[in-house]
Protein backbone atom coordinates (compact mmCIF):
# COMPACT_ATOMS: atom_id res chain seq x y z
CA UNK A 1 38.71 5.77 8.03
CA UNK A 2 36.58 8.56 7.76
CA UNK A 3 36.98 8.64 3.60
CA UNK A 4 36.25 4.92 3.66
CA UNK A 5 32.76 5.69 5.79
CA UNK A 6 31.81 8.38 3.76
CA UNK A 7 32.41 5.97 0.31
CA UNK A 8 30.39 3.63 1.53
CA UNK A 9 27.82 5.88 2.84
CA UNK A 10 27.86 7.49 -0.79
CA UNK A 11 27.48 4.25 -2.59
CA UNK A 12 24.59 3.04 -0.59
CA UNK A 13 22.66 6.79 -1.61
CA UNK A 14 23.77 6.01 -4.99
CA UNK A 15 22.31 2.20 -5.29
CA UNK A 16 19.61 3.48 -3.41
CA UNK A 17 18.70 6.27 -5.84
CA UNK A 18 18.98 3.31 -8.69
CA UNK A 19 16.72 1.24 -7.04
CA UNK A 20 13.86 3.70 -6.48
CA UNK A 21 14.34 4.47 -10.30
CA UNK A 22 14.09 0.85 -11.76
CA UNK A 23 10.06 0.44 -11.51
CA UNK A 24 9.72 2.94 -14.15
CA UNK A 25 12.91 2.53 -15.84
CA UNK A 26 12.99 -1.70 -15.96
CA UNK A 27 9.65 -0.57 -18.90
CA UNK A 28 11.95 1.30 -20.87
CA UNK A 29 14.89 -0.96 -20.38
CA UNK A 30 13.32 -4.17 -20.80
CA UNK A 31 12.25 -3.19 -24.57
CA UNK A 32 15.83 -2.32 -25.22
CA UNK A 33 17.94 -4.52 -23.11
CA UNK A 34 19.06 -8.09 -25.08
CA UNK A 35 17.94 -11.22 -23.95
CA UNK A 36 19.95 -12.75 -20.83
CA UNK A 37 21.44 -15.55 -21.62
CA UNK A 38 21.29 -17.40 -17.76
CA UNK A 39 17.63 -18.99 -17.52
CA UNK A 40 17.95 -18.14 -13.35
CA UNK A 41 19.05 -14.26 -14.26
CA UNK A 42 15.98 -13.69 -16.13
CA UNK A 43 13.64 -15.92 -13.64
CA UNK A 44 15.10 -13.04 -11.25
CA UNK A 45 14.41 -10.12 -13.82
CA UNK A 46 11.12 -11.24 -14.36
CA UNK A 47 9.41 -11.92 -11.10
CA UNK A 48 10.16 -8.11 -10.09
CA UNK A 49 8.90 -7.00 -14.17
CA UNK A 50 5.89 -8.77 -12.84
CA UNK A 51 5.10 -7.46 -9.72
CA UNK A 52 5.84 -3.89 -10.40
CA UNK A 53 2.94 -2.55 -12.54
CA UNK A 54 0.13 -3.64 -9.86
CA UNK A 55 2.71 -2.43 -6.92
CA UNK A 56 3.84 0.75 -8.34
CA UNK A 57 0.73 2.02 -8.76
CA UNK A 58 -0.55 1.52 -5.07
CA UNK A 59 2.63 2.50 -4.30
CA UNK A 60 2.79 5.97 -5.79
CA UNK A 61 -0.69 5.90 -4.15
CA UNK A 62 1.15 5.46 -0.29
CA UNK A 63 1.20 9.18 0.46
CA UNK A 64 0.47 10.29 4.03
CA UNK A 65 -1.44 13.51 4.76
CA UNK A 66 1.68 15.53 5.12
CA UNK A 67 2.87 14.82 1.42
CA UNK A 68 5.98 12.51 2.36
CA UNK A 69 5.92 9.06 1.68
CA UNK A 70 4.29 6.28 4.16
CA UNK A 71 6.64 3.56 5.91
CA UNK A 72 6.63 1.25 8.48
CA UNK A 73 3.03 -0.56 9.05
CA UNK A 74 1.52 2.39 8.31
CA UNK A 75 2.64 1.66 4.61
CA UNK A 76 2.47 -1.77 4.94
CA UNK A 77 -1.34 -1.58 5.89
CA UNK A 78 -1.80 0.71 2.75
CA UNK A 79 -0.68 -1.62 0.42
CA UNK A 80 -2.44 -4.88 1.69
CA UNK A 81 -5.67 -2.39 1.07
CA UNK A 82 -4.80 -1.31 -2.10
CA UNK A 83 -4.16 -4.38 -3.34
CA UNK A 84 -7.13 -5.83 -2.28
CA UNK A 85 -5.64 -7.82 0.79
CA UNK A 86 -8.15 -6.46 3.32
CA UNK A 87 -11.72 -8.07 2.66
CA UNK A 88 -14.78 -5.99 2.03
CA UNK A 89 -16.51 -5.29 5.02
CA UNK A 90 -20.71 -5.51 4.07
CA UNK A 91 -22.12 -2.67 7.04
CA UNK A 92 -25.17 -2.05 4.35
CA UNK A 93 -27.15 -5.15 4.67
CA UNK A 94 -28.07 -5.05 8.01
CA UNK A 95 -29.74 -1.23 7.68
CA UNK A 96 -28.01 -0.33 10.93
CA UNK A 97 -26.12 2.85 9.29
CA UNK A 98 -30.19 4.42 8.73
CA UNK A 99 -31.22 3.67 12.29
CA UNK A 100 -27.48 5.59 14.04
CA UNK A 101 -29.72 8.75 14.95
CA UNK A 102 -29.49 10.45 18.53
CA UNK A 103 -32.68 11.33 20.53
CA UNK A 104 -32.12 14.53 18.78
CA UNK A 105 -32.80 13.78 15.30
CA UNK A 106 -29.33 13.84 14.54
CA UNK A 107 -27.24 11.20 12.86
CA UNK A 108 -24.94 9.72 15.68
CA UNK A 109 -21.16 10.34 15.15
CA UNK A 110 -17.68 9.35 16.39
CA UNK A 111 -17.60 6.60 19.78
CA UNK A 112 -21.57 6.52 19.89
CA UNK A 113 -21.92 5.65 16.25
CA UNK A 114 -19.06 2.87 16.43
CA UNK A 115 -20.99 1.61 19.91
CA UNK A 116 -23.98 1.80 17.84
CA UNK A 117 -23.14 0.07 14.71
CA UNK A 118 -21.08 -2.53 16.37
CA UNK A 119 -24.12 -3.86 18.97
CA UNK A 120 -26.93 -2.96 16.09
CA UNK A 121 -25.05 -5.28 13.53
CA UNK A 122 -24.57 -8.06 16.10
CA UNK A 123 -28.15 -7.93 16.78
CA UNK A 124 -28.55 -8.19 13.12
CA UNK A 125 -26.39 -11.62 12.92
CA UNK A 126 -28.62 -13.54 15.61
């Protein structure tokens, strides 16, 4: 039993491994690799040949501040950004980032800034 578990564990590592490979080696491959005869088998090889060069690049991009690789939502949010999911956000216009200065003479910073910008810019919308 315990040979069995440690097969399978051993094969999913392995097919794992394979499948973080294929981005950069389906390039290679695909120039070398014969055409597939089944119309649905290279439907399925091609949607992925597709995808990858605009994913893998935002993808080698999804690197936390630690140096280890981003998952979960935090990875998720990443690459909606990077691919240009999230829409521009247009703070500029209403001149409200010039006027975020404390009684001091400082710029404002941190909470008071976002309190700041947030009533300043719907002030700006009315």
């Amino acid at each position: 039993m315990n040979k069995l578990v440690i097969a399978i564990i051993g094969t999913l590592f392995a097919a794992n491994l394979a499948f973080a490979e294929a981005p950069a080696a389906s390039k290679a491959a695909s120039a070398a690799a014969p055409k597939v005869a089944s119309a649905a088998a290279s439907k399925a090889a091609s949607a992925p040949a597709a995808a990858a060069p605009a994913a893998s690049g935002c993808e080698a991009q999804a690197v936390g501040k630690n140096g280890k690789p981003l998952a979960g939502a935090a990875k998720t949010a990443f690459m909606k950004k990077c691919e240009g999911g999230a829409a521009p956000v247009a703070k500029a216009d209403s001149g409200c980032a010039e006027k975020a200065v404390g009684k001091n003479g400082k710029p404002l910073a941190g909470a008071a800034k976002a309190s700041f910008m947030k009533k300043c810019e719907a002030d700006a919308k009315k």
